[in-house]
Every structure is written in C-alpha cells, then in structure tokens.
Protein backbone atom coordinates (compact mmCIF):
# COMPACT_ATOMS: atom_id res chain seq x y z
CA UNK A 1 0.00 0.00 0.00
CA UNK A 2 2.59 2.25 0.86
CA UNK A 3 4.98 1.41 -2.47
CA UNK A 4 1.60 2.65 -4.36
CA UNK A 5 0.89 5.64 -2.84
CA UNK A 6 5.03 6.88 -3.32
CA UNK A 7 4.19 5.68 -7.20
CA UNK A 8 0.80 7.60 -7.44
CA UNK A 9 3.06 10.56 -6.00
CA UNK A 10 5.47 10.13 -8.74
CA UNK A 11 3.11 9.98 -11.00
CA UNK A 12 1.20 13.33 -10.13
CA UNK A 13 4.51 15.26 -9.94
CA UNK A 14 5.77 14.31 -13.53
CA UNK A 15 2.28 15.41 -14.61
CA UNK A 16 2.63 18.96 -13.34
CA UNK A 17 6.48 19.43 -14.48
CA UNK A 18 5.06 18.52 -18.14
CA UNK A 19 2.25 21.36 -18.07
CA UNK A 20 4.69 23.96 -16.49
CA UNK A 21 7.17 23.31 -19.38
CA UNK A 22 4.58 23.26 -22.05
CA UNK A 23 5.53 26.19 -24.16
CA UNK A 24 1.95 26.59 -26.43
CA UNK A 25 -1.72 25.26 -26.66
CA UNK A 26 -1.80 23.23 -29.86
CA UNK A 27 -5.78 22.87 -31.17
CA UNK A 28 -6.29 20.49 -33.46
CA UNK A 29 -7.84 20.85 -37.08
CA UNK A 30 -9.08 19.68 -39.75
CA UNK A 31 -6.56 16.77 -42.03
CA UNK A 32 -3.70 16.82 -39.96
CA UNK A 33 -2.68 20.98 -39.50
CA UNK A 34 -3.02 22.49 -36.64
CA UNK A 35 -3.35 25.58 -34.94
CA UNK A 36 -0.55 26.92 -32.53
CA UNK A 37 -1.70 29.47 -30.21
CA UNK A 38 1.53 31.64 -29.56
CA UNK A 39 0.90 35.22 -26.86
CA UNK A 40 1.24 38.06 -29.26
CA UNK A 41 4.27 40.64 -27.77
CA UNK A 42 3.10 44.24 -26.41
CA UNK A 43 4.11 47.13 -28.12
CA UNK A 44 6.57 49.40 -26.98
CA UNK A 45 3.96 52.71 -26.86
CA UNK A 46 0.70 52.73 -25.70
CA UNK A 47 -1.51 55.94 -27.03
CA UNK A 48 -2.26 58.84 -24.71
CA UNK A 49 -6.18 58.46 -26.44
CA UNK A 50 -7.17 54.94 -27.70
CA UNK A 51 -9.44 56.22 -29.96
CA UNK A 52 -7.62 58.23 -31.87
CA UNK A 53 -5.21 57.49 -33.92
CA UNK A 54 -1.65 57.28 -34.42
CA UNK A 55 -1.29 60.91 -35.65
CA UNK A 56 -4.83 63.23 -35.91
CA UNK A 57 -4.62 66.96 -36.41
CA UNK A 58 -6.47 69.95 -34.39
CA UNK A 59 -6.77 73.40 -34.32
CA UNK A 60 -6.72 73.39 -30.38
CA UNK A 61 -10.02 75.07 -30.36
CA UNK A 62 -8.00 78.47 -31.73
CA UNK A 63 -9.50 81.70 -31.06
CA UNK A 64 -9.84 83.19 -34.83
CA UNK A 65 -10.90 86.94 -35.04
CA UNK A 66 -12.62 85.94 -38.63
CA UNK A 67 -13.47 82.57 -40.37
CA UNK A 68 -11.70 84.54 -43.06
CA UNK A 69 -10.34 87.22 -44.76
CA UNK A 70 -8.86 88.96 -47.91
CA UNK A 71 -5.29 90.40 -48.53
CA UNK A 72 -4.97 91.38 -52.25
CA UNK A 73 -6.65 89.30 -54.86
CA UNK A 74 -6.07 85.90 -52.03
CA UNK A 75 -9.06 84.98 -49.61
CA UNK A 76 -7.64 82.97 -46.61
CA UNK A 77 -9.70 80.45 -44.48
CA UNK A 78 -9.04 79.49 -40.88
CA UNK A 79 -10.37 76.16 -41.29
CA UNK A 80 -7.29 75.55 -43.12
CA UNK A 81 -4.59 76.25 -40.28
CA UNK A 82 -4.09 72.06 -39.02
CA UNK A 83 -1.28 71.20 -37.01
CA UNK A 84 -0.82 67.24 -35.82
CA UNK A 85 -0.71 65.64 -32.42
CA UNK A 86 1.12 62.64 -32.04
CA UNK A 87 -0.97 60.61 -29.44
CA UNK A 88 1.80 58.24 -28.69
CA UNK A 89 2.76 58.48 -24.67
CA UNK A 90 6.32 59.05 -24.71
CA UNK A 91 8.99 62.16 -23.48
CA UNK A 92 9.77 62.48 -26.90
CA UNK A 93 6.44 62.34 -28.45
CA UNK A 94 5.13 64.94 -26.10
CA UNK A 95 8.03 67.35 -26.38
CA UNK A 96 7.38 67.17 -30.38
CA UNK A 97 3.76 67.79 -30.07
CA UNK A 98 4.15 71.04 -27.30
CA UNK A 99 6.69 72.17 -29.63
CA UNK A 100 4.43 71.83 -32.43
CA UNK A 101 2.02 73.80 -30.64
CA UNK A 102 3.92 76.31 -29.92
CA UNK A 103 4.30 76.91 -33.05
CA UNK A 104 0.82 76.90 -34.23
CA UNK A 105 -0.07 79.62 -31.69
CA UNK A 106 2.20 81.79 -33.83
CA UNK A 107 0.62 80.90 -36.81
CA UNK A 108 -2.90 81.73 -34.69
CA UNK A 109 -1.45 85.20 -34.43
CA UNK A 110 -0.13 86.21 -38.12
CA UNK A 111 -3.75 85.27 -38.79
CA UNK A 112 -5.12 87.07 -36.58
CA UNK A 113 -2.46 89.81 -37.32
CA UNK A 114 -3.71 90.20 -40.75
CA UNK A 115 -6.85 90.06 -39.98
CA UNK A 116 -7.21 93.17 -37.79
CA UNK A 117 -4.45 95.24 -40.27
CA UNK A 118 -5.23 93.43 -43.73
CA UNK A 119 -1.28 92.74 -44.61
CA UNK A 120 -0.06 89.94 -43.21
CA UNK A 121 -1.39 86.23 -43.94
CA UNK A 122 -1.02 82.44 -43.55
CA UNK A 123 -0.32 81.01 -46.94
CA UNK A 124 -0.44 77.11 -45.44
CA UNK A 125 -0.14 75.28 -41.95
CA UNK A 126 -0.40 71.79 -42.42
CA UNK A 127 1.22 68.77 -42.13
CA UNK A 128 2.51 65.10 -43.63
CA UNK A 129 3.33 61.79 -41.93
CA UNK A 130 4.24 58.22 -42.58
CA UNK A 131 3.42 55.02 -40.37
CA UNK A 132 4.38 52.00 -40.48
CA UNK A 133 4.75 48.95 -38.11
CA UNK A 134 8.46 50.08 -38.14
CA UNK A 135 8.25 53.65 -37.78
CA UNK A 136 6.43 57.06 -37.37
CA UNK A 137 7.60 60.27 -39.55
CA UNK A 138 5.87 63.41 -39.10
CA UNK A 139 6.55 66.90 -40.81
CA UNK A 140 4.96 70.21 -39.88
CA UNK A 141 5.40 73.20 -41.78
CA UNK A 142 3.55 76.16 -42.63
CA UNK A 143 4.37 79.82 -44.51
CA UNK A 144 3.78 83.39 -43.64
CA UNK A 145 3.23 86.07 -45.54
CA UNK A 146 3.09 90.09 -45.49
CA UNK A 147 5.58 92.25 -47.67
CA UNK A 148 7.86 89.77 -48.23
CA UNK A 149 8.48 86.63 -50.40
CA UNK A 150 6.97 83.85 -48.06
CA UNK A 151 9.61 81.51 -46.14
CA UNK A 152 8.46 78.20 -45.24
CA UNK A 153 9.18 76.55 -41.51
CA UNK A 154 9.95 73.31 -41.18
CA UNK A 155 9.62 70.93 -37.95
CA UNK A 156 10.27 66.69 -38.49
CA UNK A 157 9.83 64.11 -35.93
CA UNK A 158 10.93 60.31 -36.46
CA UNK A 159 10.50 57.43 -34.64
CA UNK A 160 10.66 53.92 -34.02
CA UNK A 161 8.16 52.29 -33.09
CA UNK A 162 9.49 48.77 -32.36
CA UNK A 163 11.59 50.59 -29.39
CA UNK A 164 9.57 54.10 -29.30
CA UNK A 165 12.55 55.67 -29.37
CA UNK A 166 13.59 58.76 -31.82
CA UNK A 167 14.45 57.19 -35.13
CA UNK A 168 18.10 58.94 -36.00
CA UNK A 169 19.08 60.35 -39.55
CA UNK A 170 21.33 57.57 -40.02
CA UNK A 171 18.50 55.09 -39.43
CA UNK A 172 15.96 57.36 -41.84
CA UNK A 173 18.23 56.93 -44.24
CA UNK A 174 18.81 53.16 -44.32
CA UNK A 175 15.01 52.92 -43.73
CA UNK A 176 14.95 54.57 -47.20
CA UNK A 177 17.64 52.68 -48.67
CA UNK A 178 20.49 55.25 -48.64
CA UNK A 179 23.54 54.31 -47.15
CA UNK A 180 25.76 56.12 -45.26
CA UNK A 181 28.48 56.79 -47.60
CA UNK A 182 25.28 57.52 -50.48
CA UNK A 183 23.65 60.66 -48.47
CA UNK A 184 26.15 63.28 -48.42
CA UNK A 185 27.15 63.32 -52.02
CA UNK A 186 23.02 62.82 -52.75
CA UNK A 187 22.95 66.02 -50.98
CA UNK A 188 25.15 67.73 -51.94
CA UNK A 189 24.23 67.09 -55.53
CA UNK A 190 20.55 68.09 -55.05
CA UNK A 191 21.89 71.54 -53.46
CA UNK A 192 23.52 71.87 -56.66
CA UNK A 193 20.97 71.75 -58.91
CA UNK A 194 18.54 73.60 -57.24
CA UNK A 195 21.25 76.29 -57.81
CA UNK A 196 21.50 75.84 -61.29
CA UNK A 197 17.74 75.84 -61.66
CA UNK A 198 16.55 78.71 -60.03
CA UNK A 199 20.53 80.85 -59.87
CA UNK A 200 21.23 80.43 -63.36
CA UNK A 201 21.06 84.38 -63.83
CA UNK A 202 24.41 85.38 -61.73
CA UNK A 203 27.41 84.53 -62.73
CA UNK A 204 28.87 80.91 -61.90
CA UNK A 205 31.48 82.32 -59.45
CA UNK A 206 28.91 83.79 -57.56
CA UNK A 207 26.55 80.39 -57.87
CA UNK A 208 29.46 78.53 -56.45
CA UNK A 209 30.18 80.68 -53.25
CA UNK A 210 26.67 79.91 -52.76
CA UNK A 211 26.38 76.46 -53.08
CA UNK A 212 29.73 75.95 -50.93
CA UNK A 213 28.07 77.98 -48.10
CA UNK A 214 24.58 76.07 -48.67
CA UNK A 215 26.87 72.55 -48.34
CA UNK A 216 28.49 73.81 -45.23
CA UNK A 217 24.92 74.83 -43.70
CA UNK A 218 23.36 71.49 -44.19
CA UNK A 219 27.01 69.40 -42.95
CA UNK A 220 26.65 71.98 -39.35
CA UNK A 221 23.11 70.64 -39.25
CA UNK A 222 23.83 66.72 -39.58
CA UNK A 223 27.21 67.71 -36.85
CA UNK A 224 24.95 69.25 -34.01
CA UNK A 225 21.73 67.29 -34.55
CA UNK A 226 19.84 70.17 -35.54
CA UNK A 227 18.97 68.90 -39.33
CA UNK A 228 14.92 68.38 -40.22
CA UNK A 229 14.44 65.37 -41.83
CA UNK A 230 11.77 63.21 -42.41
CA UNK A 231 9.97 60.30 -44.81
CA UNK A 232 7.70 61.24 -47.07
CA UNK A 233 3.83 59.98 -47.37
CA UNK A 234 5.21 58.10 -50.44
CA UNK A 235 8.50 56.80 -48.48
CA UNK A 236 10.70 58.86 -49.57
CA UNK A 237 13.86 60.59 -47.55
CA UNK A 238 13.60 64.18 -47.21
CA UNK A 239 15.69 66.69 -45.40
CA UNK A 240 15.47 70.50 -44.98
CA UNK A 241 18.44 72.77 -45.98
CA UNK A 242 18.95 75.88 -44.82
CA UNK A 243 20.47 77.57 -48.53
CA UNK A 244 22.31 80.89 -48.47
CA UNK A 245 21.04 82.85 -51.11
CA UNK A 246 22.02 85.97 -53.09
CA UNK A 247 18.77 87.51 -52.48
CA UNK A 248 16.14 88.52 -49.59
CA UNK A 249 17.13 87.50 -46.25
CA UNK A 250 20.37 85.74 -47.56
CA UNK A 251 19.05 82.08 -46.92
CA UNK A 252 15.79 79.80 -47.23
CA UNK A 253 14.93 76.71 -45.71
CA UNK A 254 14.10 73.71 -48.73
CA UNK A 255 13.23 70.54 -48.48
CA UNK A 256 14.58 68.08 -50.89
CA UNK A 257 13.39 64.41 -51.71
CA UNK A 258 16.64 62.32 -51.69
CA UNK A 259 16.29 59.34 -54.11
C-alpha cells in the first residue's frame, strides 16, 4: 500500500512538471494541420487616447478673429490652419507635439495679425506623416506672408516604433535605402541643382560661393543634430536645408526628396 501511494506521488509530480514546461496550446484541425496558439508581444507605446489614432490633427479650439479674410486678390480660411498631435505616450512624443504647438499659436497670431491690419497672412499650416509597423515620420510646416516673399518653416519628428525611441538620420536613411556613404554626395548634388535651376542668372562664381556655403549649412546641421528630416507619405527621404542665397534674407529653408 505504501509502495503505491510513493508511485501515485510520482506519478502526479511528472504530470505537473510537463504542463509547467509546455511552451503553447496546440488545437487540433481539420486533415492533420493544426493551430498553434503563440501570446502576441506588447508594443513598446501605448496611445495617450485609444481612440484616436496614431497621428490626428487639431486646431486646439484656436481663437480666430474671422473665419476669413482677404489680402490682395487671395481669400484665406481658418479652417485651413491644421497642425498634428502625435498621441503616442512618450517624453519624446510629447516634447514634439508642445513644440508643435507652440508653433501653431504663432501661426494663430499672423492670422489674426492680418486680420485686424489686412497685410499679413497664412499662406499654409499643415502637415505630412508616414506610419508604419516600423516607424512614425511626421513633418509640420507652414508659410507666412506680409511684404515679403513667403519663407516656409519646417519641424520633423521620427521614430521607431518597435523601441519608441527617436528614429536617427542615419537610421531614416537606411530605412529609405540610402547608405551612409550615399547621403552626403546625394545632398550635396541636389543643393547643386537647385542652384543651377533657379541661380542660373548670376554669374557661376557667384553660384558657387553659394552652393559651398549652402553645403556647409546642411554638414553643421547633420554635426549638431539640428537637421529636419523626415519620410515622405510616399516613403521617400527628405531633409530640410537651410540655402544661403544671393537675395532677400540671404538664406531659405528647402526641403529636398533624396532618391
């Protein structure tokens, strides 16, 4: 009696080792497949609001002074002035979108600005962004206008979403399928021909001093981290330059696709 009840023991404890080390529920099917159930991992972010989504845009209930008005032969609309919110619950995520609306309280103001004195306007505020499982890319930009030529602003945020960390320009640009030793002179080539496009009335000399400076602006930007780049709707690398010009204010932020 006693040699039965140490085997019946036995037993029961090689039972219970063999469901603590069973790894997955296998269901069976139909022929001979079956179904393994496997726990799906979390992701890295969670949302600040569920039932929004990934990126949404808002106008932060602004205070307009008119739904519109006219400046010349132009009407402009407030219900065009957007700016995004990234609803993703990270430091980095809600710097980017304070920042952002920072920003877009300045915009509120030129508006408002020309609508009380009938000279200075909003020409766009809007944005673009790319999501994938991999990665978020957001760009915010908008132009004002009054007496001068209008200058766009540009403001990028990347991330990755496996780690929800920032997403650096070296990793955009593999992302994209540039490589490291690709991007500069991809660049540095697309700074050139902008200059030949729209410079092509001073003399080449002058063209070239230009497009040295312009190279040297965008190389500062990648060396202290302050460069705005981002990908594209369609995929695409972009990245802002800040060109020095022989005209205006003696520089103007572009953004280039880099293919």
């Amino acid at each position: 009696m006693k040699k039965l009840s140490i085997l019946l023991c036995l037993v029961l404890v090689v039972a219970l080792v063999g469901c603590e080390k069973k790894p997955v529920v296998e269901e069976p099917v139909s022929g001979n497949q079956v179904v393994t159930e496997v726990e799906t991992p979390e992701k890295a972010y969670t949302k600040v609001d569920e039932s929004k989504d990934l990126i949404y845009s808002t106008n932060y209930d602004a205070e307009f002074k008119a739904e519109s008005y006219t400046v010349g032969d132009e009407t402009y609309y407030s219900r065009d002035l957007i700016v995004p919110v990234i609803n993703i619950d990270t430091d980095y995520a809600q710097k980017s979108t304070a920042e952002m609306k920072e920003e877009f309280e300045k915009v509120v103001k030129h508006y408002n600005d020309g609508v009380e004195y009938g000279i200075s306007y909003v020409e766009y505020c809007t944005y673009d962004s790319y999501v994938s499982d991999d990665v978020l890319s957001v760009k915010f930009f908008y132009g004002l206008g009054a007496t001068d030529v209008v200058h766009p602003k540009y403001f990028t945020y990347n991330m990755n979403l496996k780690e929800a960390m920032p997403l650096l320009y070296e990793e955009a640009c593999e992302y994209c399928g540039i490589s490291k030793d690709e991007i500069q002179s991809k660049v540095e080539n697309a700074i050139r021909d902008y200059f030949k496009e729209q410079m092509d009335t001073f003399e080449q000399d002058e063209i070239d001093k230009y497009i040295n400076q312009s190279i040297d602006s965008y190389n500062e930007s990648v060396t202290d981290y302050t460069l705005n780049y981002c990908i594209s709707k369609e995929g695409k690398l972009q990245v802002v330059v800040n060109l020095k010009i022989p005209a205006g204010t003696g520089e103007f932020d572009t953004l280039f696709t880099i293919e």
